[in-house]
PDB file of N, CA and C in Angstrom:
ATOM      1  N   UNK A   1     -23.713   8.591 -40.149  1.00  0.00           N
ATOM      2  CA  UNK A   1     -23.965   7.391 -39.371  1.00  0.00           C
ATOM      3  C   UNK A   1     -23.394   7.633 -37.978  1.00  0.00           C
ATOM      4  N   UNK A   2     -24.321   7.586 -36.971  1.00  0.00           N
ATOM      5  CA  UNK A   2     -23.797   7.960 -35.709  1.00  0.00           C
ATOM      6  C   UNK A   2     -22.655   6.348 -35.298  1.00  0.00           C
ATOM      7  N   UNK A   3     -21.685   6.332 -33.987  1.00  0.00           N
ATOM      8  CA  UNK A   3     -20.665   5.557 -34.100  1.00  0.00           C
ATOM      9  C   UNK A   3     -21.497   4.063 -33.226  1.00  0.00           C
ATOM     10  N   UNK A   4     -22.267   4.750 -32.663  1.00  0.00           N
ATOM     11  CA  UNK A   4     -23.276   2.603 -32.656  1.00  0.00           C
ATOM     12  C   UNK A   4     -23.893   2.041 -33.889  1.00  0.00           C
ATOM     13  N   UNK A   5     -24.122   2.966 -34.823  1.00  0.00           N
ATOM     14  CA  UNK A   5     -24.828   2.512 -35.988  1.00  0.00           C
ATOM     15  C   UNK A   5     -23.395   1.797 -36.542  1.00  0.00           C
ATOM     16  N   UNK A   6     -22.698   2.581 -36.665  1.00  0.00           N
ATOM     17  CA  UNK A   6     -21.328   1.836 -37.540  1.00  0.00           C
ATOM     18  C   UNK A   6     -20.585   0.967 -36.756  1.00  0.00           C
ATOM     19  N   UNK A   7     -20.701   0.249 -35.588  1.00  0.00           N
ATOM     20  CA  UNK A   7     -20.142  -0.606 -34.796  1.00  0.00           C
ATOM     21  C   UNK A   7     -21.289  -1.793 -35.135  1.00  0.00           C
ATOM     22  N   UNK A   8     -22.652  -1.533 -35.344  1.00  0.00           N
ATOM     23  CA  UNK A   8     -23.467  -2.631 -35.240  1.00  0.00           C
ATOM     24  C   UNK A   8     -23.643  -2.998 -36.922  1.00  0.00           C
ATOM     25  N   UNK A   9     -23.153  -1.838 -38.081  1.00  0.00           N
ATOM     26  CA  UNK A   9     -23.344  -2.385 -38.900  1.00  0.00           C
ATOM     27  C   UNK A   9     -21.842  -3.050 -39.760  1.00  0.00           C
ATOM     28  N   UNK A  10     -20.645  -3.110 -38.906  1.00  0.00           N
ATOM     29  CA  UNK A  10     -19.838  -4.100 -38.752  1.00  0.00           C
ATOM     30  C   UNK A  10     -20.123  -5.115 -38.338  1.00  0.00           C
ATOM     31  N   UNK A  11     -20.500  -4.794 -36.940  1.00  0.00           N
ATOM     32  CA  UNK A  11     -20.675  -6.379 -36.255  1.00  0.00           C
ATOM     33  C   UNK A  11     -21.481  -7.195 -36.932  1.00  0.00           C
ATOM     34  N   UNK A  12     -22.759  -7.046 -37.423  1.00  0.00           N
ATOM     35  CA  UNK A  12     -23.504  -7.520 -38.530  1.00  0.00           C
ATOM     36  C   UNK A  12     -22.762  -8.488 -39.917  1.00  0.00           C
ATOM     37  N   UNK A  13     -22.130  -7.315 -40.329  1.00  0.00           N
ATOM     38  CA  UNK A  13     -21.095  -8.295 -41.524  1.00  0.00           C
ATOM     39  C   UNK A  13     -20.170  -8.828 -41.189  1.00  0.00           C
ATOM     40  N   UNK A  14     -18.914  -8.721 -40.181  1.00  0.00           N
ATOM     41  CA  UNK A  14     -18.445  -9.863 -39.127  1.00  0.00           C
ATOM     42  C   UNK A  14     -19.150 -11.076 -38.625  1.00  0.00           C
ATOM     43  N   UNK A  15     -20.767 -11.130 -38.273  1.00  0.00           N
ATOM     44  CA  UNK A  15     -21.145 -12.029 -37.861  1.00  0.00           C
ATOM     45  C   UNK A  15     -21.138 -12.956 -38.815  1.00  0.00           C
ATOM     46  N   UNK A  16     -21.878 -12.064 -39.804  1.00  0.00           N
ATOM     47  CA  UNK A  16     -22.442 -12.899 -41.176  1.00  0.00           C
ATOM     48  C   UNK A  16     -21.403 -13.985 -41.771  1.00  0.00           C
ATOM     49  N   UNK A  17     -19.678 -13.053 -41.654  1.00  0.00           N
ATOM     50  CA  UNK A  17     -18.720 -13.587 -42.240  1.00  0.00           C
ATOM     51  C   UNK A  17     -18.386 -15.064 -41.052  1.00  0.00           C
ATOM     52  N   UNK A  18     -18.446 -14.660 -40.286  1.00  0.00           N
ATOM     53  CA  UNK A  18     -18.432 -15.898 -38.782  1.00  0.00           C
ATOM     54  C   UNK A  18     -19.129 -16.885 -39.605  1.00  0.00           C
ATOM     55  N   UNK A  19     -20.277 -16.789 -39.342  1.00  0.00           N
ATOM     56  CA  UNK A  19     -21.375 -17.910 -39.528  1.00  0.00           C
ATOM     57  C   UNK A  19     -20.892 -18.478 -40.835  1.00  0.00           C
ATOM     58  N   UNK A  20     -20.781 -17.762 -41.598  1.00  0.00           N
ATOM     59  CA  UNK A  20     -20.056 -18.325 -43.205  1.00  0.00           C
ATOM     60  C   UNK A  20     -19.118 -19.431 -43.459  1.00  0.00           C
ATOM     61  N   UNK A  21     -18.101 -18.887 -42.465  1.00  0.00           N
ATOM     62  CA  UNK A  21     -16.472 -19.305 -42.072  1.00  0.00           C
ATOM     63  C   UNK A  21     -16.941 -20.475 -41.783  1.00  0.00           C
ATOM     64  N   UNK A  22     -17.810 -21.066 -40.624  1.00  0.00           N
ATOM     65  CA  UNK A  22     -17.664 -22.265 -40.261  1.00  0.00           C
ATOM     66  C   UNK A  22     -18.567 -23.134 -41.596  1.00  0.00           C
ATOM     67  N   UNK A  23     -19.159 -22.963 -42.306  1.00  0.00           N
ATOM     68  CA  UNK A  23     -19.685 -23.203 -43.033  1.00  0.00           C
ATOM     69  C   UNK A  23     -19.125 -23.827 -44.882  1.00  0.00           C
ATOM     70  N   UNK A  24     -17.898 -22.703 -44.565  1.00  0.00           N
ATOM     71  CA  UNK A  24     -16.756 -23.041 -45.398  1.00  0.00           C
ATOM     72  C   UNK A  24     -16.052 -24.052 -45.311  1.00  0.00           C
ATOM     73  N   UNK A  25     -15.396 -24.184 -43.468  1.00  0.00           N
ATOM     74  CA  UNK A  25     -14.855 -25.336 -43.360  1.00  0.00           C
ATOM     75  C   UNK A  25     -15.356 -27.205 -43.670  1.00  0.00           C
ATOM     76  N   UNK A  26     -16.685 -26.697 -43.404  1.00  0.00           N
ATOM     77  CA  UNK A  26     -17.809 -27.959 -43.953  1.00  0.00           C
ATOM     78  C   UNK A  26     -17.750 -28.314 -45.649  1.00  0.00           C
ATOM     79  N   UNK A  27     -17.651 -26.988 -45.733  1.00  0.00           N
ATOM     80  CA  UNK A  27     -18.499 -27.391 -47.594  1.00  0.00           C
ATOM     81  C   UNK A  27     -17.062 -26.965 -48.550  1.00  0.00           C
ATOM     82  N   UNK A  28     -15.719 -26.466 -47.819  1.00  0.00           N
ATOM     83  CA  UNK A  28     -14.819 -26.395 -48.840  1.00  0.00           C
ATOM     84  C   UNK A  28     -15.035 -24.918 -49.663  1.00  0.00           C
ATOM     85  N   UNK A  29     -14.450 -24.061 -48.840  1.00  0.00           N
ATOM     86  CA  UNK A  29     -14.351 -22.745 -49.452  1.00  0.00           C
ATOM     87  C   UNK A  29     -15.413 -21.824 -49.960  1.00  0.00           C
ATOM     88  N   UNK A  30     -16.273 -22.034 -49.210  1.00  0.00           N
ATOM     89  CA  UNK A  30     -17.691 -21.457 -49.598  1.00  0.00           C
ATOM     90  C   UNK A  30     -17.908 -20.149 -48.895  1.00  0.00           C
ATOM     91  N   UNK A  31     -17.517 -18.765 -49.487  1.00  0.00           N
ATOM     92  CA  UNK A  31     -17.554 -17.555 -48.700  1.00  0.00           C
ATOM     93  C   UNK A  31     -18.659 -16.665 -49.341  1.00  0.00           C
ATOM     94  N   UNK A  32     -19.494 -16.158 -48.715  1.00  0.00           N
ATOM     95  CA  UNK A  32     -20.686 -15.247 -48.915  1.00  0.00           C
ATOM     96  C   UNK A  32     -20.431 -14.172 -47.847  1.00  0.00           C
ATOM     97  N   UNK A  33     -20.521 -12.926 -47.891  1.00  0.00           N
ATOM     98  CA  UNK A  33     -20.787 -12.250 -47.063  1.00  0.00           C
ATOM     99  C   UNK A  33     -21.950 -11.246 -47.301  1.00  0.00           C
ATOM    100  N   UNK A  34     -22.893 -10.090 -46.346  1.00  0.00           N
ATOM    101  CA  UNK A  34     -23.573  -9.580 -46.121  1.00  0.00           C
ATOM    102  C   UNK A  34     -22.865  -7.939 -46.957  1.00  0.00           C
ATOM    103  N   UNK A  35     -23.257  -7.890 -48.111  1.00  0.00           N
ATOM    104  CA  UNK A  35     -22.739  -6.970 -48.809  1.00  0.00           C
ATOM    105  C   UNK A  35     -23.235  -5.627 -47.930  1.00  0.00           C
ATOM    106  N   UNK A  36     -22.559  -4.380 -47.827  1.00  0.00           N
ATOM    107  CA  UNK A  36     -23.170  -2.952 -47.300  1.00  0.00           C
ATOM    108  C   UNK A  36     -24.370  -2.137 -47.903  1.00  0.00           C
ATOM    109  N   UNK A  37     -24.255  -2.839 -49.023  1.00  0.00           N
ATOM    110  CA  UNK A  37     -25.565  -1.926 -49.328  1.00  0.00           C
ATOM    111  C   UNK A  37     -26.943  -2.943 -49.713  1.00  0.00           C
ATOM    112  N   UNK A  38     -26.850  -4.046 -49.462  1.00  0.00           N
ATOM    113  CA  UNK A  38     -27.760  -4.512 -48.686  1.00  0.00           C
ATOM    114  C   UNK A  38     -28.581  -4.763 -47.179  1.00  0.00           C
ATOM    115  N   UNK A  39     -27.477  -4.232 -46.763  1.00  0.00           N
ATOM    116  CA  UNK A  39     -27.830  -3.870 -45.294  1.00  0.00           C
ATOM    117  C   UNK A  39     -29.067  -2.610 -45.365  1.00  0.00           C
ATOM    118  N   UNK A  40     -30.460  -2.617 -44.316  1.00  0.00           N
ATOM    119  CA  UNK A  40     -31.794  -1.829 -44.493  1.00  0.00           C
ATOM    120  C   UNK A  40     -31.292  -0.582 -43.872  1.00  0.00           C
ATOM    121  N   UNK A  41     -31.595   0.101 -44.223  1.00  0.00           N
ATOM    122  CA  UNK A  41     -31.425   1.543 -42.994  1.00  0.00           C
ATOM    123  C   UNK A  41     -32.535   2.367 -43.350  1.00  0.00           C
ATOM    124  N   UNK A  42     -32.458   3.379 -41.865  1.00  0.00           N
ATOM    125  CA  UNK A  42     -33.392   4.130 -42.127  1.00  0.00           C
ATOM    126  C   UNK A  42     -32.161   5.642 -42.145  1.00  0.00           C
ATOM    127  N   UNK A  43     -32.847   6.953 -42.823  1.00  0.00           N
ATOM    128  CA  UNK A  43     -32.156   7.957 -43.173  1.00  0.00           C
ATOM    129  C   UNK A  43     -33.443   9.033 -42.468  1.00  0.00           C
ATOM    130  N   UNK A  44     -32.500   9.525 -40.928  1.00  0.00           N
ATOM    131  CA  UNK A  44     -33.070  10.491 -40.480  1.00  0.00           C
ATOM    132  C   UNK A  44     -34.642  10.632 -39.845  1.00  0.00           C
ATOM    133  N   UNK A  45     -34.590   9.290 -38.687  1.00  0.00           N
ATOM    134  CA  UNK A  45     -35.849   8.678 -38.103  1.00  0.00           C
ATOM    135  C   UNK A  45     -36.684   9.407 -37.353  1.00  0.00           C
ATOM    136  N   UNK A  46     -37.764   9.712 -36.985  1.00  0.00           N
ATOM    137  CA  UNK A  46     -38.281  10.648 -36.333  1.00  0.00           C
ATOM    138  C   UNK A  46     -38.511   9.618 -35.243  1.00  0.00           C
ATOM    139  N   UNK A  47     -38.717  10.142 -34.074  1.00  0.00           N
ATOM    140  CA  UNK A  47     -38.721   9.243 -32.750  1.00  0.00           C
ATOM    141  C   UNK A  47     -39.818  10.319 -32.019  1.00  0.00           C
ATOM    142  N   UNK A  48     -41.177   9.362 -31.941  1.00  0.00           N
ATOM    143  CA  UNK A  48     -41.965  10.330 -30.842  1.00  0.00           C
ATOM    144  C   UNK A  48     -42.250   9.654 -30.257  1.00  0.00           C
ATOM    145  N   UNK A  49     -41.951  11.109 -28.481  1.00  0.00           N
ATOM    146  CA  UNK A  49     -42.053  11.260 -27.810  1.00  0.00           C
ATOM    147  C   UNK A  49     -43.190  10.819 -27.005  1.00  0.00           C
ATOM    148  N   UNK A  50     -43.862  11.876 -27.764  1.00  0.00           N
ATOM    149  CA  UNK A  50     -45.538  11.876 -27.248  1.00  0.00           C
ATOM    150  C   UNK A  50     -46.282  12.309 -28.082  1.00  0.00           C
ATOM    151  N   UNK A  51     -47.734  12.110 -27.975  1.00  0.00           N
ATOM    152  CA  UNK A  51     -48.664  13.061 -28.972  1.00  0.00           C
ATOM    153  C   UNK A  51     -48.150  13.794 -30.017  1.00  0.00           C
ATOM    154  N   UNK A  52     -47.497  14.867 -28.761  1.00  0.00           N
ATOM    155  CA  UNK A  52     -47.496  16.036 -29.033  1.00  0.00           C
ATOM    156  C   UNK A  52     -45.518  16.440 -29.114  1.00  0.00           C
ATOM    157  N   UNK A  53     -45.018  15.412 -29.108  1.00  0.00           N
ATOM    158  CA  UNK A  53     -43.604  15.857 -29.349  1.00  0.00           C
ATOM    159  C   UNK A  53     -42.642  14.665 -30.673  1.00  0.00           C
ATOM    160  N   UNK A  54     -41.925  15.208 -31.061  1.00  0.00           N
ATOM    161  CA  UNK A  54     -41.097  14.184 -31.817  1.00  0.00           C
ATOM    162  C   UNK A  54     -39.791  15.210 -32.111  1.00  0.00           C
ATOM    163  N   UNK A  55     -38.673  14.143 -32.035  1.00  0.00           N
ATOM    164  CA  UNK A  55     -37.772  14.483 -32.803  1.00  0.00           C
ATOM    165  C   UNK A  55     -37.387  13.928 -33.835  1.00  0.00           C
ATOM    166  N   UNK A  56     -36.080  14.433 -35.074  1.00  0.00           N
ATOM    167  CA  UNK A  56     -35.822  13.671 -36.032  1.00  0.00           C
ATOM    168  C   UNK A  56     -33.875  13.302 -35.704  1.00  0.00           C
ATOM    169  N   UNK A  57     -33.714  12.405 -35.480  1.00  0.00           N
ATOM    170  CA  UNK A  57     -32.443  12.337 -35.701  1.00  0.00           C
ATOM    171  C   UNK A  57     -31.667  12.322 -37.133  1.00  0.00           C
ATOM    172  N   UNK A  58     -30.661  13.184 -37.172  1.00  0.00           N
ATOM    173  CA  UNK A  58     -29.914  13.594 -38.572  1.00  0.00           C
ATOM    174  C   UNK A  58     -28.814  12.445 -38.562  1.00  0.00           C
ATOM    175  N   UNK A  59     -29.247  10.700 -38.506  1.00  0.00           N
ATOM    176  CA  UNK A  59     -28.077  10.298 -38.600  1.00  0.00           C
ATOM    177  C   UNK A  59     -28.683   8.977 -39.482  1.00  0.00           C
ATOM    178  N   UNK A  60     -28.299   7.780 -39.683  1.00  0.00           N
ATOM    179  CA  UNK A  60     -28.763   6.525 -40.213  1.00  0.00           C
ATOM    180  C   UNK A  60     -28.358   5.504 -39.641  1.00  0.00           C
ATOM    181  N   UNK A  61     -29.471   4.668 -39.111  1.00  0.00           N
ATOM    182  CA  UNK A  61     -29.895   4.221 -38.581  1.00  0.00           C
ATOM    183  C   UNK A  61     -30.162   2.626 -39.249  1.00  0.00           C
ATOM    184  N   UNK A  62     -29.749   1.520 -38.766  1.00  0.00           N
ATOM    185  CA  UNK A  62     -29.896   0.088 -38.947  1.00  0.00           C
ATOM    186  C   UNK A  62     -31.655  -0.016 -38.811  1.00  0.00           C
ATOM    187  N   UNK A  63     -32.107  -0.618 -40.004  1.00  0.00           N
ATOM    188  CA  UNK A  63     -33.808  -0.784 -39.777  1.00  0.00           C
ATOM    189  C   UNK A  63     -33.807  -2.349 -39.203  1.00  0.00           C
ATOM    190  N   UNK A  64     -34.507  -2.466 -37.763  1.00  0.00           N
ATOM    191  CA  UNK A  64     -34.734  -3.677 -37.453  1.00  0.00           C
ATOM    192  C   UNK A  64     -35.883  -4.424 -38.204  1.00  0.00           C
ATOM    193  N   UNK A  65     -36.490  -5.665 -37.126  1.00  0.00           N
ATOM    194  CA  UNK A  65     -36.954  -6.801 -38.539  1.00  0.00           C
ATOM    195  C   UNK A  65     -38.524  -5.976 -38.315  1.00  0.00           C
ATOM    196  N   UNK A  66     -38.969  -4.719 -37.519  1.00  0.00           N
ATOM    197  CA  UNK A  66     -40.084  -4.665 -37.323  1.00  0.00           C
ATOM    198  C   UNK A  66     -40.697  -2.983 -38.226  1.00  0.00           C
ATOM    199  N   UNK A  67     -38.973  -3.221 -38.422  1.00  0.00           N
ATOM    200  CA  UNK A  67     -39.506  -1.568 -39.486  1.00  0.00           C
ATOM    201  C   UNK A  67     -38.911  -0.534 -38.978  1.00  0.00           C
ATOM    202  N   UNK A  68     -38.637  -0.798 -37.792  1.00  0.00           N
ATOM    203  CA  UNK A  68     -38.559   0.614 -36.595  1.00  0.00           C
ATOM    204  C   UNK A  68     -36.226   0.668 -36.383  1.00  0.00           C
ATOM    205  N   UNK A  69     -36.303   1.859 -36.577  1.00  0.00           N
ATOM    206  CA  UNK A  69     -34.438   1.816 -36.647  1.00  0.00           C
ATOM    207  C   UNK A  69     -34.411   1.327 -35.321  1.00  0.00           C
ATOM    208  N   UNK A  70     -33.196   0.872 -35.370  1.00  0.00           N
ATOM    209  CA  UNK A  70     -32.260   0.261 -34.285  1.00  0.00           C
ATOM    210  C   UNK A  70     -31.453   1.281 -33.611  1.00  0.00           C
ATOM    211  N   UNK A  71     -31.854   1.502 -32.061  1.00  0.00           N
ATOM    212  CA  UNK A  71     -31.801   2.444 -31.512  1.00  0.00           C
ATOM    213  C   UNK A  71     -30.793   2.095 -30.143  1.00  0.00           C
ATOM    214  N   UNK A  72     -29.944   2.321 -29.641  1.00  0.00           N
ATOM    215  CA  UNK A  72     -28.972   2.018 -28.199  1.00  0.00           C
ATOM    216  C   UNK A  72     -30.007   1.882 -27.756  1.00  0.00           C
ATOM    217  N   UNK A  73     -29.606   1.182 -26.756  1.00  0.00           N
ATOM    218  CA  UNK A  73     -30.485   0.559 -25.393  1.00  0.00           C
ATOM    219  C   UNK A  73     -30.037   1.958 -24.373  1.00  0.00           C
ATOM    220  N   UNK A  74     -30.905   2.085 -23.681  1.00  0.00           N
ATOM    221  CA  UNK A  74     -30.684   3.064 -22.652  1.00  0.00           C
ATOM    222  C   UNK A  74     -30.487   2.484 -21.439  1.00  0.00           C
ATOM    223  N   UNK A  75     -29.257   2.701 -20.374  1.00  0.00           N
ATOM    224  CA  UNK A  75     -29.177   2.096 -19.066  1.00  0.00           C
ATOM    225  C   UNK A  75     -29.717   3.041 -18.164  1.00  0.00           C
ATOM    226  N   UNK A  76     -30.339   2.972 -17.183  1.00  0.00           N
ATOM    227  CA  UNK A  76     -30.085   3.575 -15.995  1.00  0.00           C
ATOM    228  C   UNK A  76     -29.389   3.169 -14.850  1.00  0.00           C
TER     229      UNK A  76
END
């Protein structure tokens, strides 16, 4: 798991536990969280380029809601 994949698939179950928390305070001890291996991933995504190019990354990858892994944003 490269180290944005494992920062976002914390932040994910942190959120989950957030949203929970206040939810607890409403309803009286009510804790659910976003278990890890329910979390989607993809294992070793190919990303093309072009036509005629692709690579595969050797890491795992958070699957977003469209199928496609969850990839850093690139700045320039």
């Amino acid at each position: 798991m490269t180290t944005d994949t494992a920062v976002r698939v914390t932040r994910l179950v942190i959120e989950e536990k957030g949203k929970l928390l206040k939810q607890i305070f409403v309803r009286l001890y009510r804790l659910v969280t976003v278990p890890l291996d329910q979390i989607p991933y993809i294992d070793f995504p190919e990303l093309r380029i072009n036509k005629n190019e692709s690579t595969e990354m050797p890491f795992r990858y958070v699957k977003g809601n469209t199928g496609e892994p969850i990839m850093p944003q690139v700045r320039h």
